[in-house]
Protein backbone atom coordinates (compact mmCIF):
# COMPACT_ATOMS: atom_id res chain seq x y z
CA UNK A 1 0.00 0.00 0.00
CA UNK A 2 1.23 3.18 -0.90
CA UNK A 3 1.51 6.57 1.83
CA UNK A 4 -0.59 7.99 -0.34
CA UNK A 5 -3.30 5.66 -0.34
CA UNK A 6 -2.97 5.27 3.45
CA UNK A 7 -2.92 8.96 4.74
CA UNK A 8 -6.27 9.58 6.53
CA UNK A 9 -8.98 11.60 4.59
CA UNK A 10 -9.35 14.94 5.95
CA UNK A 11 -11.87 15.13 8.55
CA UNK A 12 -11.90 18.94 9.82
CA UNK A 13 -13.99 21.33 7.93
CA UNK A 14 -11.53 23.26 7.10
CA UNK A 15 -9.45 20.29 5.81
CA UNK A 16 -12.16 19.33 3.64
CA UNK A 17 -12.63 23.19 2.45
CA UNK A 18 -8.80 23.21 1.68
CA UNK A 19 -9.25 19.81 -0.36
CA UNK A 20 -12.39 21.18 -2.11
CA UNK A 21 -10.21 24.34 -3.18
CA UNK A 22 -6.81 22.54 -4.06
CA UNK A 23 -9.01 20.28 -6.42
CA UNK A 24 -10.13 23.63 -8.78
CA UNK A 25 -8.14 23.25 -11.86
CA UNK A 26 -5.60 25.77 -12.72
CA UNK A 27 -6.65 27.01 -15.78
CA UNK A 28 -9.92 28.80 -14.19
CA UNK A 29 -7.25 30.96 -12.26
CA UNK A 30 -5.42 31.49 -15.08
CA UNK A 31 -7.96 32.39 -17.49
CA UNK A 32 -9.08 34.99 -14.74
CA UNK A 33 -5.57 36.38 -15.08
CA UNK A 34 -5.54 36.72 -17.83
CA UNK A 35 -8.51 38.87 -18.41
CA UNK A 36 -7.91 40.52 -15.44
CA UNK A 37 -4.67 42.02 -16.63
CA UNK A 38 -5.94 42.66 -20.24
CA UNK A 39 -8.79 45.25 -19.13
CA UNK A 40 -7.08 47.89 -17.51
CA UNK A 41 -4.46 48.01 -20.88
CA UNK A 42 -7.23 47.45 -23.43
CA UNK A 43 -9.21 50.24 -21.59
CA UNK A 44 -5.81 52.46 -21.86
CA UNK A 45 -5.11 51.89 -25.25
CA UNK A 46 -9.03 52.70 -26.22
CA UNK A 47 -8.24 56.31 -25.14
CA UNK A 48 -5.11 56.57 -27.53
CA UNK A 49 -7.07 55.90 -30.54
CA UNK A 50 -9.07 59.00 -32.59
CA UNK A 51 -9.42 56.45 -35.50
CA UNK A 52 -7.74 53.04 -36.97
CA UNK A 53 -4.06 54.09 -36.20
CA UNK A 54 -4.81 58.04 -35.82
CA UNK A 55 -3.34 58.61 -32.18
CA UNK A 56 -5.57 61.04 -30.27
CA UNK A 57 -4.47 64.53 -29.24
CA UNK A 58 -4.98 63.46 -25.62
CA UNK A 59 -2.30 60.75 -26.36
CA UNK A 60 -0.06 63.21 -28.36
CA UNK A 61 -0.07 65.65 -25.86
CA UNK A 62 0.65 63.22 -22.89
CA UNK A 63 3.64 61.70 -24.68
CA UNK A 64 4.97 65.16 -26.03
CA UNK A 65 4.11 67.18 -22.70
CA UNK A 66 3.47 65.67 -19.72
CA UNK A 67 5.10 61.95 -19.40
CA UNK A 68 8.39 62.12 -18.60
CA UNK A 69 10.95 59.14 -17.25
CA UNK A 70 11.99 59.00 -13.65
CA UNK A 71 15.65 57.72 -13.67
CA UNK A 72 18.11 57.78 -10.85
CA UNK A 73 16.54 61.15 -10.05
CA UNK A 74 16.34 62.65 -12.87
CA UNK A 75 13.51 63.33 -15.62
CA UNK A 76 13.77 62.46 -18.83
CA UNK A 77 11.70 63.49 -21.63
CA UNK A 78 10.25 60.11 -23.97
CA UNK A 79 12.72 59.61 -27.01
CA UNK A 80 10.64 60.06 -30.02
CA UNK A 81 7.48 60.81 -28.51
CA UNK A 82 4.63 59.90 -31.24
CA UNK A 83 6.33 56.62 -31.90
CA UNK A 84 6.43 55.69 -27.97
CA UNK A 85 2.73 56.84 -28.13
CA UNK A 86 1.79 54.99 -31.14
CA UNK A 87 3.49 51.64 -30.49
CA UNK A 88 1.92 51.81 -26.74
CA UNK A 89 -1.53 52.40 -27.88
CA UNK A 90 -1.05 49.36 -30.66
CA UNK A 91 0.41 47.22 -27.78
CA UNK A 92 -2.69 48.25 -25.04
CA UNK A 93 -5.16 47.00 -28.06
CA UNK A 94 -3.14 44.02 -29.65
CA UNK A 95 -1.65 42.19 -26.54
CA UNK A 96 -4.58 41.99 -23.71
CA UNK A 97 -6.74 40.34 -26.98
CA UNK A 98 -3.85 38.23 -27.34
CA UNK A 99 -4.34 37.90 -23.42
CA UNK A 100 -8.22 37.09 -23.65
CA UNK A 101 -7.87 34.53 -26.19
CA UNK A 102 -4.76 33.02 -24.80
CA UNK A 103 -3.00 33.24 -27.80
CA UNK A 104 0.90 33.46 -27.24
CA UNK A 105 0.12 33.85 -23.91
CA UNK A 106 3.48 33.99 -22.22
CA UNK A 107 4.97 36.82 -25.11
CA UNK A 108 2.03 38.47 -24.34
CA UNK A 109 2.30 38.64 -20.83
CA UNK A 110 6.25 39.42 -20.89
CA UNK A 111 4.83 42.68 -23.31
CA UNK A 112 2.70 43.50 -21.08
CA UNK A 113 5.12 42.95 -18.16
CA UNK A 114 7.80 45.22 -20.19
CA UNK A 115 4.67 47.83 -20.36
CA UNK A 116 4.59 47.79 -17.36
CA UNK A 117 7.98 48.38 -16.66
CA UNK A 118 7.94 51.84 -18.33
CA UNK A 119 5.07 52.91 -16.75
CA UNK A 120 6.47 52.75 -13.61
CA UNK A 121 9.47 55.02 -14.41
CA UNK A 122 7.06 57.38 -16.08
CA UNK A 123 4.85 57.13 -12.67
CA UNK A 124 6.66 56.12 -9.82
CA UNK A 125 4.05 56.54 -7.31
CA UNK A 126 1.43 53.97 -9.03
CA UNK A 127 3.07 50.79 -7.98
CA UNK A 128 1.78 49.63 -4.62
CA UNK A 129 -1.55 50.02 -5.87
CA UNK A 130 -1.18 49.29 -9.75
CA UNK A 131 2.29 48.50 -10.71
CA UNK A 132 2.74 45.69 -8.82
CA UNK A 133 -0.17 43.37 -9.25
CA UNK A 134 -0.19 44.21 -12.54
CA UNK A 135 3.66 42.91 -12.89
CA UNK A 136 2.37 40.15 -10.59
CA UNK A 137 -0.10 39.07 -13.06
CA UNK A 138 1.96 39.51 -16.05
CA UNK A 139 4.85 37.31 -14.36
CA UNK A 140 2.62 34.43 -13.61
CA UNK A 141 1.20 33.74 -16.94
CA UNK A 142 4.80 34.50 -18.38
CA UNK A 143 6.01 31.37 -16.19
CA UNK A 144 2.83 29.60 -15.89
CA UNK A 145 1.18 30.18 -19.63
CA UNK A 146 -2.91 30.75 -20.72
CA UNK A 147 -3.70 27.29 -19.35
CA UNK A 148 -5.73 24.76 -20.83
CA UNK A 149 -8.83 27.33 -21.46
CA UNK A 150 -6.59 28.91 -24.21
CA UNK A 151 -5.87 28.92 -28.33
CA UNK A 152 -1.90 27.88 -26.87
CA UNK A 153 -3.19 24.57 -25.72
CA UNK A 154 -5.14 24.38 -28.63
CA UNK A 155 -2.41 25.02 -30.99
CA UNK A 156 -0.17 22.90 -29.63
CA UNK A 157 -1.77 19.68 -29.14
CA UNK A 158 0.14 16.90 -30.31
């Protein structure tokens, strides 16, 4: 007989509630990441958009004006602001669908992660409440992948 098959059966409620929860299958978390991280980006990158690829003076302005990089102290003005606004408003739109349909998953995520990454040196004081889980999120599908609910596992059946 193996230990396995001769360890007692939890008999506490909470033993049993811990069992209950340890048996949900991983992909239901991970599809929840996954759309989880895509809204706040896909809402982002709606506001960048005037048109199909016609950044909006909001956007423009932001990049050109306001946003600046926080680096060992110092500001820093974006390089080539219309291109960092552009390719950030195609990434907010292209990678959380990419998330949602969990469709190259973990490049998605790492974009997003990278994203992420730049938004915290253009503002600093986001990360406890944004920043963080957002890099949280981003890190665990980048290691742990869309899941079975996803076009990866789909695609690469064998």
């Amino acid at each position: 007989m193996t230990a396995l098959a001769s360890a007692p059966k939890p008999t506490s409620p909470l033993a049993r509630a811990e069992t209950l929860l340890a048996a949900i299958p991983a992909a239901l978390p991970l599809a929840a990441l996954r759309v989880a991280l895509a809204v706040p980006f896909f809402k982002s990158g709606l506001t960048k958009w005037d048109g199909f690829l016609t950044l909006s003076n909001g956007a423009r302005y932001l990049f050109t004006q306001e946003f600046q990089l926080h680096i060992f102290g110092g500001l820093y003005p974006f390089p080539a602001p219309i291109l960092m606004a552009t390719l950030s408003g195609i990434g907010e739109i292209v990678l959380p669908i990419l998330l949602v349909l969990g469709l190259g998953t973990r490049f998605a995520a790492l974009g997003i992660l990278a994203m992420t990454a730049i938004i915290q040196l253009t503002v600093p004081e986001g990360w406890a409440n944004f920043h963080l889980p957002w890099a949280a999120m981003a890190l665990t599908l980048v290691v742990y992948g869309g899941g079975w609910l996803s076009l990866d596992r789909l695609l690469h059946r064998r």
